[in-house]
N, C-alpha and C. Protein backbone atom coordinates (compact mmCIF):
# COMPACT_ATOMS: atom_id res chain seq x y z
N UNK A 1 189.83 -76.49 153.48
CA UNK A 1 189.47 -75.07 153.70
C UNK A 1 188.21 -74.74 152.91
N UNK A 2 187.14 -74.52 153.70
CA UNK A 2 185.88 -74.12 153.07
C UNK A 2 185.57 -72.37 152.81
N UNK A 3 185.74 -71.79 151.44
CA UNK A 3 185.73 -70.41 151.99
C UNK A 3 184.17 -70.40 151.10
N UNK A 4 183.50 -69.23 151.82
CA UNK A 4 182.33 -69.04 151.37
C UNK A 4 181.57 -67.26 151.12
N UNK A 5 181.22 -66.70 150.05
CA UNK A 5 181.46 -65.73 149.99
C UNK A 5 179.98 -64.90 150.78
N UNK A 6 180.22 -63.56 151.15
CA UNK A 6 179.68 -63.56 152.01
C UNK A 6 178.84 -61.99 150.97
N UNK A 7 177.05 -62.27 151.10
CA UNK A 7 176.52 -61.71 150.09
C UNK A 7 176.18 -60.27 150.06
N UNK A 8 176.69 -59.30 151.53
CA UNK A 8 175.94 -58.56 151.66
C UNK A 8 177.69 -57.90 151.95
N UNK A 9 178.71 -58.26 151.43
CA UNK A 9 179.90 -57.20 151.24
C UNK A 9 179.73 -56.50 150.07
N UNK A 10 180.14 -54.94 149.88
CA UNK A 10 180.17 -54.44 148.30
C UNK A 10 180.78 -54.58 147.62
N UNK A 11 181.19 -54.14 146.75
CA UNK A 11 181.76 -54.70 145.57
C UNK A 11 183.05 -53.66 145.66
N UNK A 12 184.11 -54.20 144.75
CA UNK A 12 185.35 -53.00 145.18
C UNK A 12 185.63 -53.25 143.57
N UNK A 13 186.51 -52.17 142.87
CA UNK A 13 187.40 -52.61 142.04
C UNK A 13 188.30 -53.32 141.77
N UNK A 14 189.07 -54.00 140.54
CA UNK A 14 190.03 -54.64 140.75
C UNK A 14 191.17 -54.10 141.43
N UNK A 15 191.67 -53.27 141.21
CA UNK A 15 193.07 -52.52 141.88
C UNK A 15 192.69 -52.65 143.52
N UNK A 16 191.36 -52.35 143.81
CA UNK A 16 190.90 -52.08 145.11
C UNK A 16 191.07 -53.15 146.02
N UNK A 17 190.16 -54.46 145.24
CA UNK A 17 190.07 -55.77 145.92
C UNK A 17 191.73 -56.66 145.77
N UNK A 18 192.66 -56.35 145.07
CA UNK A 18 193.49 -56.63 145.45
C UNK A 18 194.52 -56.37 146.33
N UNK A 19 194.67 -54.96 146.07
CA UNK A 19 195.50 -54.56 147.50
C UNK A 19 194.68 -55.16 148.79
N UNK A 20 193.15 -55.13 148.80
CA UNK A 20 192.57 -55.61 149.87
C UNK A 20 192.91 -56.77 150.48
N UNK A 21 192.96 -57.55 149.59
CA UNK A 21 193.47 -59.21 149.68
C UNK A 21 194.70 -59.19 150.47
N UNK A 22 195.83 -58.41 149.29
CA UNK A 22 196.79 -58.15 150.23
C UNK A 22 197.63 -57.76 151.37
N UNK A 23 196.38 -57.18 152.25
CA UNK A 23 196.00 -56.70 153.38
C UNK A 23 195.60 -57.38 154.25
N UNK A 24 195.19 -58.88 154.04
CA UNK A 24 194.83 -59.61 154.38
C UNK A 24 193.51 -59.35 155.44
N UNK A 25 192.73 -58.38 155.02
CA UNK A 25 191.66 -58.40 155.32
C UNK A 25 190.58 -59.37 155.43
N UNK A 26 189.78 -60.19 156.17
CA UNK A 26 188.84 -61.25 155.78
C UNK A 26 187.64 -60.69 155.23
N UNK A 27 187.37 -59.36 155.60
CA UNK A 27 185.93 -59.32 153.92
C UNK A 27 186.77 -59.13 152.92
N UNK A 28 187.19 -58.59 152.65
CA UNK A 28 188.23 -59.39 151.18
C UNK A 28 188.51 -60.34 150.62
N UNK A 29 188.77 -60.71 151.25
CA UNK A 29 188.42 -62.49 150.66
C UNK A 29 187.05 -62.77 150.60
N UNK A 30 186.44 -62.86 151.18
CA UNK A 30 184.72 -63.09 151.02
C UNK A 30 184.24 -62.08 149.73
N UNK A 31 184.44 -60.76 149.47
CA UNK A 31 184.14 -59.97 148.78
C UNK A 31 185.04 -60.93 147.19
N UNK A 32 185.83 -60.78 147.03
CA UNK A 32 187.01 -61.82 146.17
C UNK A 32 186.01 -62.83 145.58
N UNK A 33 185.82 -64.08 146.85
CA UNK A 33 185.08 -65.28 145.96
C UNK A 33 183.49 -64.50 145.75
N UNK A 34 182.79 -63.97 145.96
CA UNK A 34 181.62 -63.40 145.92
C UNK A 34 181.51 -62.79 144.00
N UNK A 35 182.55 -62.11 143.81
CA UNK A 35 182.73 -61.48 142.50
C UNK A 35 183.26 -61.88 141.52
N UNK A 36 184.00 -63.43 141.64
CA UNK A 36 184.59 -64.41 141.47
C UNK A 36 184.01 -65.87 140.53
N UNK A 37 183.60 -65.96 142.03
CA UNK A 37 182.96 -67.12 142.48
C UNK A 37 182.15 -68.04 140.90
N UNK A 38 181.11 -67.67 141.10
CA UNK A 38 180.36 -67.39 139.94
C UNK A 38 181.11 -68.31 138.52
N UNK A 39 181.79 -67.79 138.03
CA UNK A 39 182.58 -67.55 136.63
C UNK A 39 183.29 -68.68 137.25
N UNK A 40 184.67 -68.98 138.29
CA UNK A 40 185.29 -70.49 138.25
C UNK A 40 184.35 -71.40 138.86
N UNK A 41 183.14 -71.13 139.03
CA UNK A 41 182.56 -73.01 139.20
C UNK A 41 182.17 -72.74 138.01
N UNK A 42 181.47 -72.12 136.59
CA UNK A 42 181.45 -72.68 135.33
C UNK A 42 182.57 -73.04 134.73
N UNK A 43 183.61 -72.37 135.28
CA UNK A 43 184.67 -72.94 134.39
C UNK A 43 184.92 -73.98 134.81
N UNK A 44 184.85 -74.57 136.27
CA UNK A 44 185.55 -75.84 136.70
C UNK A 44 184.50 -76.89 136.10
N UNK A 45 182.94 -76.56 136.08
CA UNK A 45 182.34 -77.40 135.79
C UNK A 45 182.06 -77.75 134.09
N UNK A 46 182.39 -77.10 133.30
CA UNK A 46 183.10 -77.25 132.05
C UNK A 46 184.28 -78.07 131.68
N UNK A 47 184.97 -78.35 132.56
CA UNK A 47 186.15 -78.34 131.98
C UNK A 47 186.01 -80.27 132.64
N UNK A 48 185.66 -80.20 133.86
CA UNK A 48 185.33 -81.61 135.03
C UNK A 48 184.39 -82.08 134.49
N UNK A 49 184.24 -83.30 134.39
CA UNK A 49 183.21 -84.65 134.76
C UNK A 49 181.97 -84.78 135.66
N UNK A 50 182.74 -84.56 137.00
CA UNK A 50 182.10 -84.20 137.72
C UNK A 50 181.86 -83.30 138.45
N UNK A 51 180.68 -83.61 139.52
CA UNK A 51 180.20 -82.30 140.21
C UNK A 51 181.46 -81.98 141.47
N UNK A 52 181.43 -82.94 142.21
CA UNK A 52 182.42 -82.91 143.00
C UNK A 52 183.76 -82.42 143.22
N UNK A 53 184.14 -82.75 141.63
CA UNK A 53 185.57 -82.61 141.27
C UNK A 53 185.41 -80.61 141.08
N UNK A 54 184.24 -80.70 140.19
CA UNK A 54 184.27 -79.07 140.13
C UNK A 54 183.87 -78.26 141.18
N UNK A 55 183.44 -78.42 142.40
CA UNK A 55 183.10 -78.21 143.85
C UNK A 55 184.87 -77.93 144.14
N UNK A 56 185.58 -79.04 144.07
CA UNK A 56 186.96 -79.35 144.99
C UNK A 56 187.72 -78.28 144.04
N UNK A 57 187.66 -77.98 142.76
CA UNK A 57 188.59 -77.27 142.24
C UNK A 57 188.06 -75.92 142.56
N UNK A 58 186.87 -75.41 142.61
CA UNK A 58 186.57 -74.15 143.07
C UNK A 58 187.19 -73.75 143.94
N UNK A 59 187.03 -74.73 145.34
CA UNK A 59 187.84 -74.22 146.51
C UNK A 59 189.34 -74.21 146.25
N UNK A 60 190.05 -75.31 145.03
CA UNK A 60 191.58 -74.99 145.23
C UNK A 60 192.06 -74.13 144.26
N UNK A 61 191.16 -73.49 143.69
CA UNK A 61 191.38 -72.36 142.89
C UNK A 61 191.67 -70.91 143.79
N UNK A 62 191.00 -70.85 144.33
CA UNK A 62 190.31 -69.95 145.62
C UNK A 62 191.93 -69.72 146.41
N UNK A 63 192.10 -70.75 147.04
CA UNK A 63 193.50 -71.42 147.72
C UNK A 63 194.41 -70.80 147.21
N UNK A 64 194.70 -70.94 145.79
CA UNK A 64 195.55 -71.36 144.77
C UNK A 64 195.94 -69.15 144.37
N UNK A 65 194.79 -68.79 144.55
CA UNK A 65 195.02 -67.32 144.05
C UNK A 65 195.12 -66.57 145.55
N UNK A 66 194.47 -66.65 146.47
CA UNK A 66 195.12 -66.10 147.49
C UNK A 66 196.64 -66.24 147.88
N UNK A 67 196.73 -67.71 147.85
CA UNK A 67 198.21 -67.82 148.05
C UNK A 67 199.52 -67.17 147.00
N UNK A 68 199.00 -66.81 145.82
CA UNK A 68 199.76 -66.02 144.67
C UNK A 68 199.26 -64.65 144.52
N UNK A 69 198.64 -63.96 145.32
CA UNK A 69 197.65 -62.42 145.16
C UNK A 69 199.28 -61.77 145.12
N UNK A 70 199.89 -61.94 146.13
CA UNK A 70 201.56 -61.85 145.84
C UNK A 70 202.02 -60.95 144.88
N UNK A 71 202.08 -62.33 143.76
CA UNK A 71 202.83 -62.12 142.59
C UNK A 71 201.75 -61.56 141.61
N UNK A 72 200.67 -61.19 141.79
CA UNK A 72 199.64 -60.72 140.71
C UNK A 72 200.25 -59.60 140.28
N UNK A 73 200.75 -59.22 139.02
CA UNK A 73 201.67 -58.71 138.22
C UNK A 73 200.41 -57.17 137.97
N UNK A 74 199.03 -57.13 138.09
CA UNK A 74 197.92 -56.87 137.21
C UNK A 74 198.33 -56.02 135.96
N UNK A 75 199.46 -56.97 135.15
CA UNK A 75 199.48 -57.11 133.44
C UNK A 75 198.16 -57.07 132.93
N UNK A 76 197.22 -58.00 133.43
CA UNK A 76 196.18 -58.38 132.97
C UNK A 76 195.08 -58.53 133.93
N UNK A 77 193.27 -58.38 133.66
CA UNK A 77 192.75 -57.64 134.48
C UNK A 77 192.47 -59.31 135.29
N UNK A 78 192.11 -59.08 136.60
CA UNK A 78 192.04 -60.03 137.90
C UNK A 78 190.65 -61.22 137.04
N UNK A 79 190.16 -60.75 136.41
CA UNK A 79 189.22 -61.56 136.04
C UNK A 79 189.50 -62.66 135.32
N UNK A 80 190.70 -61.97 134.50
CA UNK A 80 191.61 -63.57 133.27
C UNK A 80 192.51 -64.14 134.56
N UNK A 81 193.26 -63.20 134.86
CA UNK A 81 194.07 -64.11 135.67
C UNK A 81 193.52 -65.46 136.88
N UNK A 82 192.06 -64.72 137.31
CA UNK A 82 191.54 -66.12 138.12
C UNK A 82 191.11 -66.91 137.16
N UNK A 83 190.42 -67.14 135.65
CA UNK A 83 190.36 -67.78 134.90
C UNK A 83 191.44 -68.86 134.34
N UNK A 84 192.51 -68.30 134.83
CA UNK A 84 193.65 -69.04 134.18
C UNK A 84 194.10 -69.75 135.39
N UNK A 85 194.05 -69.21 136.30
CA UNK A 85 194.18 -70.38 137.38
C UNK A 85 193.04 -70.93 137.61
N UNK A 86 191.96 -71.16 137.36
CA UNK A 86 190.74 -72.03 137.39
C UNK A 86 191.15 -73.18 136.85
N UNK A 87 192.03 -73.08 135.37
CA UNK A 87 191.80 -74.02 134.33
C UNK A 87 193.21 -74.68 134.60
N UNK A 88 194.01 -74.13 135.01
CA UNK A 88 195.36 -74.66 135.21
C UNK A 88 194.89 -75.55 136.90
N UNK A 89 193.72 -75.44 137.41
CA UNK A 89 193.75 -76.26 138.78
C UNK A 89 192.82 -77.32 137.76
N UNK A 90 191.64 -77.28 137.19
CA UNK A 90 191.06 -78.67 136.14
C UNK A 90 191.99 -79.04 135.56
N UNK A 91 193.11 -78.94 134.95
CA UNK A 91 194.35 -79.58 134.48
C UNK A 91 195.06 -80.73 135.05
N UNK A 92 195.36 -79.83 136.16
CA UNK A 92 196.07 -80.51 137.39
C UNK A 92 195.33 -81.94 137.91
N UNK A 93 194.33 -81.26 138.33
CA UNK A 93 193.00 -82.38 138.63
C UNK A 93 192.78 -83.53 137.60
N UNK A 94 192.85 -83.36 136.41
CA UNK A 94 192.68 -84.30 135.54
C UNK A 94 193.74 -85.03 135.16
N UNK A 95 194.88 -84.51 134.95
CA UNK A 95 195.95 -84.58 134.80
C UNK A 95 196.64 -85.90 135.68
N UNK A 96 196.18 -85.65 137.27
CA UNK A 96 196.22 -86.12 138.20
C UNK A 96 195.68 -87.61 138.24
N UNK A 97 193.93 -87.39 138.17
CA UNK A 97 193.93 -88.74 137.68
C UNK A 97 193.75 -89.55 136.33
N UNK A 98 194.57 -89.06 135.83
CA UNK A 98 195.05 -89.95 134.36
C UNK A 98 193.57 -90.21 133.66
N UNK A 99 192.23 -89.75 133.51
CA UNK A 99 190.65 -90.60 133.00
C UNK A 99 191.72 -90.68 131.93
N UNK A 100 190.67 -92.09 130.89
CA UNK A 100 190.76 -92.15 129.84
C UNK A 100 191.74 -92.25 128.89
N UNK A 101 192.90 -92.23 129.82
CA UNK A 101 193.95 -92.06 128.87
C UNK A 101 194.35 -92.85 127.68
N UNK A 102 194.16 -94.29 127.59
CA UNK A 102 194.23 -95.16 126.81
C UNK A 102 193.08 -94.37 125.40
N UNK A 103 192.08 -94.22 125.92
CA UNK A 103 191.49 -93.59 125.24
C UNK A 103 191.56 -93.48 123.77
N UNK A 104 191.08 -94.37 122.86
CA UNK A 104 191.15 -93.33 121.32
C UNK A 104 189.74 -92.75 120.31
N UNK A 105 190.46 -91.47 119.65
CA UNK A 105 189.00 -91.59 118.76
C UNK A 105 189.36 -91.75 117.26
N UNK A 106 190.06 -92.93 117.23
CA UNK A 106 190.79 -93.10 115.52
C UNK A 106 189.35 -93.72 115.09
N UNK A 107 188.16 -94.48 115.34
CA UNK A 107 187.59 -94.59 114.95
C UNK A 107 186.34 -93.82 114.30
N UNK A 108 186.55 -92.58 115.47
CA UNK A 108 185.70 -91.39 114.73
C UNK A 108 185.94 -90.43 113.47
N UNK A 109 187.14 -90.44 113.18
CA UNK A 109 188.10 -89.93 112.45
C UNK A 109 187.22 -90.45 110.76
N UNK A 110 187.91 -89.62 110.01
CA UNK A 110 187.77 -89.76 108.04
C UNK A 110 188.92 -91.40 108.20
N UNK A 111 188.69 -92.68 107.48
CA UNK A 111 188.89 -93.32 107.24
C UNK A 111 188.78 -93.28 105.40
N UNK A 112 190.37 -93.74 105.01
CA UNK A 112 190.83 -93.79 103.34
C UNK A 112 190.59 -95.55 103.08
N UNK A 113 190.26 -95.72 101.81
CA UNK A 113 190.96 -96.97 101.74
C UNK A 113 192.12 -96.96 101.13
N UNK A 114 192.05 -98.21 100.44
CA UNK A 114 193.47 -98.47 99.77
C UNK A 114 194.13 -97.11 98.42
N UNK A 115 193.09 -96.93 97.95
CA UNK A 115 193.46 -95.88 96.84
C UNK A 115 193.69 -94.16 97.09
N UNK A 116 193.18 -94.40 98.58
CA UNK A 116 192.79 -93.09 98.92
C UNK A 116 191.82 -92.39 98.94
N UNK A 117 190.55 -93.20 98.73
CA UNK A 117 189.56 -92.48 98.74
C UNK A 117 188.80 -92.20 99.96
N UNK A 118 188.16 -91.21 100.49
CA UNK A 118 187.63 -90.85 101.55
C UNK A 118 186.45 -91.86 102.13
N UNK A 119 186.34 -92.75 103.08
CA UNK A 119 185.46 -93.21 103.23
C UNK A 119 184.81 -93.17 104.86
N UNK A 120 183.59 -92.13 104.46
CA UNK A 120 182.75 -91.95 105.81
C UNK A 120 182.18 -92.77 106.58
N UNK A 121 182.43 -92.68 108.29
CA UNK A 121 182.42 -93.98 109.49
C UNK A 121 180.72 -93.44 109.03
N UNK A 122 180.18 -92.73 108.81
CA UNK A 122 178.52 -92.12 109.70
C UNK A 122 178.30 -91.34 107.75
N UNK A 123 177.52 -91.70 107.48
CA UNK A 123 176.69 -90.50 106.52
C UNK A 123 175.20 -90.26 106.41
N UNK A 124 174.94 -89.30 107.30
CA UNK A 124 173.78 -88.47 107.60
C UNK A 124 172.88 -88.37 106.17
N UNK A 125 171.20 -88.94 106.85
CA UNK A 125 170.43 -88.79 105.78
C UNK A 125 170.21 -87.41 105.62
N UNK A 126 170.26 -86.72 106.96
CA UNK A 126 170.52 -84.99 107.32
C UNK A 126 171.00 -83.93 106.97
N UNK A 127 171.24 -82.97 107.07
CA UNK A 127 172.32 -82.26 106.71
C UNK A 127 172.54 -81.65 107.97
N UNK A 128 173.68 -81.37 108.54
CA UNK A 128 174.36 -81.28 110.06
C UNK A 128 173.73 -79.88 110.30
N UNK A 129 173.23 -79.15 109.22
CA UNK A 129 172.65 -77.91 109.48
C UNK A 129 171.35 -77.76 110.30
N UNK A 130 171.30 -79.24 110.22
CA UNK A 130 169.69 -79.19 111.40
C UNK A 130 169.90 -78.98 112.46
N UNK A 131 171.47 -78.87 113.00
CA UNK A 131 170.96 -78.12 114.32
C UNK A 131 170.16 -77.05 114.55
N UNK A 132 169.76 -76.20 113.58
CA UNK A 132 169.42 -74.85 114.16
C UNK A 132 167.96 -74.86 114.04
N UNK A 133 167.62 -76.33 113.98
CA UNK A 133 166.26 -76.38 113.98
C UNK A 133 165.86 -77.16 115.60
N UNK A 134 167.03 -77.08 116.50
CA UNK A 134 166.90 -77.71 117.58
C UNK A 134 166.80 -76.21 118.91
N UNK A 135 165.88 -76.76 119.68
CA UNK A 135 165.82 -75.70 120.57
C UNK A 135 167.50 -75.61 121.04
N UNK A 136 167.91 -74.02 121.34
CA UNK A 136 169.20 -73.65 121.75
C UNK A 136 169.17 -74.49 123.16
N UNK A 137 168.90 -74.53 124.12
CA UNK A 137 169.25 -75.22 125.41
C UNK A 137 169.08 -76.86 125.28
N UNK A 138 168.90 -77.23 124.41
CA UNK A 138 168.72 -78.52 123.85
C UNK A 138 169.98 -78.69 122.99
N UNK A 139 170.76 -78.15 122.13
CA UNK A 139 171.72 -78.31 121.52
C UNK A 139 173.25 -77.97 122.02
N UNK A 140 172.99 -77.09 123.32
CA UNK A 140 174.17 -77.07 124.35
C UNK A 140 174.51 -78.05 125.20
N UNK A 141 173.51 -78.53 125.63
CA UNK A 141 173.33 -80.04 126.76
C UNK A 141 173.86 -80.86 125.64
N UNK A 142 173.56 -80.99 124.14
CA UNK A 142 173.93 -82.34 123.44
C UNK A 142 175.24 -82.00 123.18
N UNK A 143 175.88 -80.98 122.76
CA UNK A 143 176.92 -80.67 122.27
C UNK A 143 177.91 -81.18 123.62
N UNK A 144 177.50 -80.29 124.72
CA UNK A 144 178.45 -80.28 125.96
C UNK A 144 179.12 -82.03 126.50
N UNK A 145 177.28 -83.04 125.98
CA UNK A 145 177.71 -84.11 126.36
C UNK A 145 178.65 -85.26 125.57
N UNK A 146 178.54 -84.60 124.18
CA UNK A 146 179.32 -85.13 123.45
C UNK A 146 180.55 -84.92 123.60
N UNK A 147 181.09 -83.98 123.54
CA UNK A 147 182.21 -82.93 124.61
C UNK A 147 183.00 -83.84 125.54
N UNK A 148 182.14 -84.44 126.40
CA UNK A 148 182.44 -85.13 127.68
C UNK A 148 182.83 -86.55 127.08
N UNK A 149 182.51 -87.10 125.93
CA UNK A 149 183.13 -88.30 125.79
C UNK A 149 184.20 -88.10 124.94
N UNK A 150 184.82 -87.35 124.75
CA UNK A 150 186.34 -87.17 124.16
C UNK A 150 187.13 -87.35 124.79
N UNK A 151 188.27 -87.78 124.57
CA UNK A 151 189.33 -88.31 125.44
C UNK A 151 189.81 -87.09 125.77
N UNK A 152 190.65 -86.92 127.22
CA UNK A 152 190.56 -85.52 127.87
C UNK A 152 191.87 -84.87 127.23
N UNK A 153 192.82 -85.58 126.36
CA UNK A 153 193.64 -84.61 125.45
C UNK A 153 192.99 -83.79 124.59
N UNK A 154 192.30 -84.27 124.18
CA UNK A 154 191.08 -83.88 123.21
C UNK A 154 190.26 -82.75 123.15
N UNK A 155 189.45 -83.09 124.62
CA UNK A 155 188.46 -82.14 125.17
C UNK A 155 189.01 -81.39 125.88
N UNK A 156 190.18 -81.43 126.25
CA UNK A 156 190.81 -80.03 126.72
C UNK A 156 191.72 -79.34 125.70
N UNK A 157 191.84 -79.72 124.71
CA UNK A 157 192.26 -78.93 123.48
C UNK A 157 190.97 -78.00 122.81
N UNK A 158 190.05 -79.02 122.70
CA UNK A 158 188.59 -77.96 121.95
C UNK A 158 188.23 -76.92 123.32
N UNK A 159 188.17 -77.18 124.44
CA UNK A 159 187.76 -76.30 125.59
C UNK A 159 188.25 -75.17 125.68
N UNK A 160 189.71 -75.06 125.77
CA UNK A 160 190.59 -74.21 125.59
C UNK A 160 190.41 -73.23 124.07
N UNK A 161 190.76 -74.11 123.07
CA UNK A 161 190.31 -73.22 121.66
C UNK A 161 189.39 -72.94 121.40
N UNK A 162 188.36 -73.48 121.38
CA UNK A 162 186.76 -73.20 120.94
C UNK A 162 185.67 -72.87 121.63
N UNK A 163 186.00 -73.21 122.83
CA UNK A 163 184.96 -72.60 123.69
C UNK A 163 185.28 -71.44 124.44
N UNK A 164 186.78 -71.56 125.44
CA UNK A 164 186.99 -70.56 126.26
C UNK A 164 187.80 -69.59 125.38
N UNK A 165 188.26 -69.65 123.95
CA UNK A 165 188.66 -68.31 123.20
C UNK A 165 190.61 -68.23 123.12
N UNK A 166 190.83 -69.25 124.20
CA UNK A 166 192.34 -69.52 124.07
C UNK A 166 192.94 -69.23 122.52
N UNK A 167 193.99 -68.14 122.31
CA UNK A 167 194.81 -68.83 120.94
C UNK A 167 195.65 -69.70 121.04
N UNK A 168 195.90 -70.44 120.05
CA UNK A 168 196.55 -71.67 119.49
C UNK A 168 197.66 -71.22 120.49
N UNK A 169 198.60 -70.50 120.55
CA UNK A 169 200.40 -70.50 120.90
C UNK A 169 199.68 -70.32 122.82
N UNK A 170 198.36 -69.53 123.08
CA UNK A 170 198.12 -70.06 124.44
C UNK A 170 197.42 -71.31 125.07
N UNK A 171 197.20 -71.93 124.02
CA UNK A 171 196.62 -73.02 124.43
C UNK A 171 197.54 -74.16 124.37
N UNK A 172 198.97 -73.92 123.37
CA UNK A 172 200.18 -74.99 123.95
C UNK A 172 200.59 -74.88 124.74
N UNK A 173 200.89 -73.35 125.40
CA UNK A 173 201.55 -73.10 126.76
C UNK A 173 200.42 -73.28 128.02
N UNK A 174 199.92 -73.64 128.09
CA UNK A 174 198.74 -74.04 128.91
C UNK A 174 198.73 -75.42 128.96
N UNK A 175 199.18 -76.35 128.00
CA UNK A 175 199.08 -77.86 127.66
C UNK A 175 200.45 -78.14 128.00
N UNK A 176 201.40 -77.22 127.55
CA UNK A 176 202.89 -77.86 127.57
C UNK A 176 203.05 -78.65 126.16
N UNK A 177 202.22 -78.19 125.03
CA UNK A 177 202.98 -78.98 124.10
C UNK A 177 202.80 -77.84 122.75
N UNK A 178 203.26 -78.40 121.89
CA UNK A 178 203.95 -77.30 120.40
C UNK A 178 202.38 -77.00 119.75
N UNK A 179 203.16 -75.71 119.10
CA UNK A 179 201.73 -75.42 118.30
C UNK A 179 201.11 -76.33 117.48
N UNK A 180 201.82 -77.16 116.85
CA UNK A 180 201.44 -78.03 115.72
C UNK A 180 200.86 -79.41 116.24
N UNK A 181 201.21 -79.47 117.21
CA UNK A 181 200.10 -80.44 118.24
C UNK A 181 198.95 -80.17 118.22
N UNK A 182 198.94 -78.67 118.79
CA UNK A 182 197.30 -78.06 119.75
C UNK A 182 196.36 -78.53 118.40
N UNK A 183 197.37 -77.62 117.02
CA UNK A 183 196.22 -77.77 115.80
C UNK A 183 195.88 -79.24 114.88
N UNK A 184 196.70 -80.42 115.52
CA UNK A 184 196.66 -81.29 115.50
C UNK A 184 195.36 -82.32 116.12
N UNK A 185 195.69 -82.25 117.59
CA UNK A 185 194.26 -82.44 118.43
C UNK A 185 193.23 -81.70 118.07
N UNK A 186 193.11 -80.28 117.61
CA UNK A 186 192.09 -79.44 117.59
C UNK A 186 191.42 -80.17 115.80
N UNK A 187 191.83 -80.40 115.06
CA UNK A 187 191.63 -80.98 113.91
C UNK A 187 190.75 -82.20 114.40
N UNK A 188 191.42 -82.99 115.15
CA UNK A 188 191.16 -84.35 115.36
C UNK A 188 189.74 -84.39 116.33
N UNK A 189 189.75 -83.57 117.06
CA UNK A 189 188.95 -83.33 118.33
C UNK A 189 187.30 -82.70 117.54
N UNK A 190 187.87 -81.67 116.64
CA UNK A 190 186.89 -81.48 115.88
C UNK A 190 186.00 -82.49 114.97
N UNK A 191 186.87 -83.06 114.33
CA UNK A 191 186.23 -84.16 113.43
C UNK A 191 185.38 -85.63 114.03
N UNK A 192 185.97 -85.66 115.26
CA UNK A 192 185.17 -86.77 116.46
C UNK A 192 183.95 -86.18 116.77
N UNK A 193 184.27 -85.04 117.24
CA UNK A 193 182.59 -84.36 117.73
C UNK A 193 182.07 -84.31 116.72
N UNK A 194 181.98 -84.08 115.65
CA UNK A 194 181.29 -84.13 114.35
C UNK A 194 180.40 -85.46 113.97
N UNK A 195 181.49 -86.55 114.07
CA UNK A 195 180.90 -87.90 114.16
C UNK A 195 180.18 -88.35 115.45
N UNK A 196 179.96 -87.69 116.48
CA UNK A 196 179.46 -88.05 117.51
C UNK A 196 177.86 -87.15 117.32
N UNK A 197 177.96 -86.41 116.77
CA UNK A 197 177.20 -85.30 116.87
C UNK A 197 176.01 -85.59 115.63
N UNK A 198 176.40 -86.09 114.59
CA UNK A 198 175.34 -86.55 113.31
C UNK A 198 174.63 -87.11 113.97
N UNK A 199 174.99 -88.11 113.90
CA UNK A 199 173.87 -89.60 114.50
C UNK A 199 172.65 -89.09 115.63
N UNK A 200 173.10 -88.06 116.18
CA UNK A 200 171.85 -87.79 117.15
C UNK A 200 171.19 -86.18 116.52
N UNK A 201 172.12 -85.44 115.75
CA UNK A 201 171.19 -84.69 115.25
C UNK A 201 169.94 -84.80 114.13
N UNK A 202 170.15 -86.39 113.35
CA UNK A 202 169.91 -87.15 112.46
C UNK A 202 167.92 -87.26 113.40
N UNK A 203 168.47 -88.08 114.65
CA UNK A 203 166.96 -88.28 115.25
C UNK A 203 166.61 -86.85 115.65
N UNK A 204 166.55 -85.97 115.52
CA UNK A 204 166.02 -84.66 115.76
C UNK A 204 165.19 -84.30 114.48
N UNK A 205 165.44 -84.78 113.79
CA UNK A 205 164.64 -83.82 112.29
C UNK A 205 163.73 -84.98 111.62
């Protein structure tokens, strides 16, 4: 199902465009992904690998909320709620095909030795504060791609907490696992990007 939004419908309110939907009107739906639209291909393409994959989840996002306009409770305004089914269809999708799973980043991690003393994989002639001596659209592309090589427990733990604003107790119920996990991965997930992230902010300065 290819839906495509159509540019020259107006714009309605939320209360408006949903009863519309539910009316099953077809500029409604066009009006829907049009006001929509936008916001879940960044999210799909954030969250995906690829282009494709975030193409295919747009449309089954799309799918995915018409077919539930239903049950739209509007607890909360239409804009989170398609957000949350955006990220719950990249889930699925990833979820689906298992990337990376073997996956580890114990090597990026603080390594002790025998006594306990802290011993760093990477120590920067730098100080990590040089990012802000890097052009801003230059330090999003590096960050984002570093991002992308985390194993996807990982990078969908920091995505969820740190980028898209999730709290901790919604970002287990979104994962399906305990709080002390999320801040578990989110610890771990943090400290990898960190080590991924020196070494190339290092050649910048």
């Amino acid at each position: 199902m290819v839906i495509q939004a159509a540019p020259d419908n107006p714009t309605l309110s939320e209360p408006e465009l949903v009863e519309c939907v539910r009316a099953g009107e077809d500029r409604c739906y066009d009006i829907f992904v049009r006001q929509f639209g936008a916001k879940v291909l960044a999210v799909a393409k954030r969250y995906l690998r690829s282009e494709a994959d975030a193409a295919d989840c747009f449309q089954d996002t799309f799918v995915a909320a018409f077919d539930s306009i239903d049950r739209f409770e509007q607890r909360s305004s239409l804009s989170t709620w398609i957000r949350s089914i955006t990220v719950n269809q990249c889930l699925m999708r990833i979820r689906a095909a298992s990337r990376r799973k073997e996956d580890s980043i114990d090597d990026l991690l603080p390594q002790f030795d025998s006594q306990g003393k802290r011993m760093a994989a990477y120590e920067p002639t730098h100080s990590s504060d040089a990012v802000v001596l890097i052009d801003k659209s230059q330090t999003k592309a590096l960050v984002r791609g570093k991002i992308d090589e985390l194993p996807d427990d990982y990078r969908m733990t920091l995505l969820l907490r740190d980028i898209d604003g999730y709290t901790t107790q919604e970002t287990a119920d979104i994962l399906g696992i305990s709080v002390n996990a999320v801040k578990t991965r989110l610890h771990r997930a943090r400290s990898a990007l960190k080590a991924l992230l020196e070494p190339e902010l290092e050649h910048w300065t």
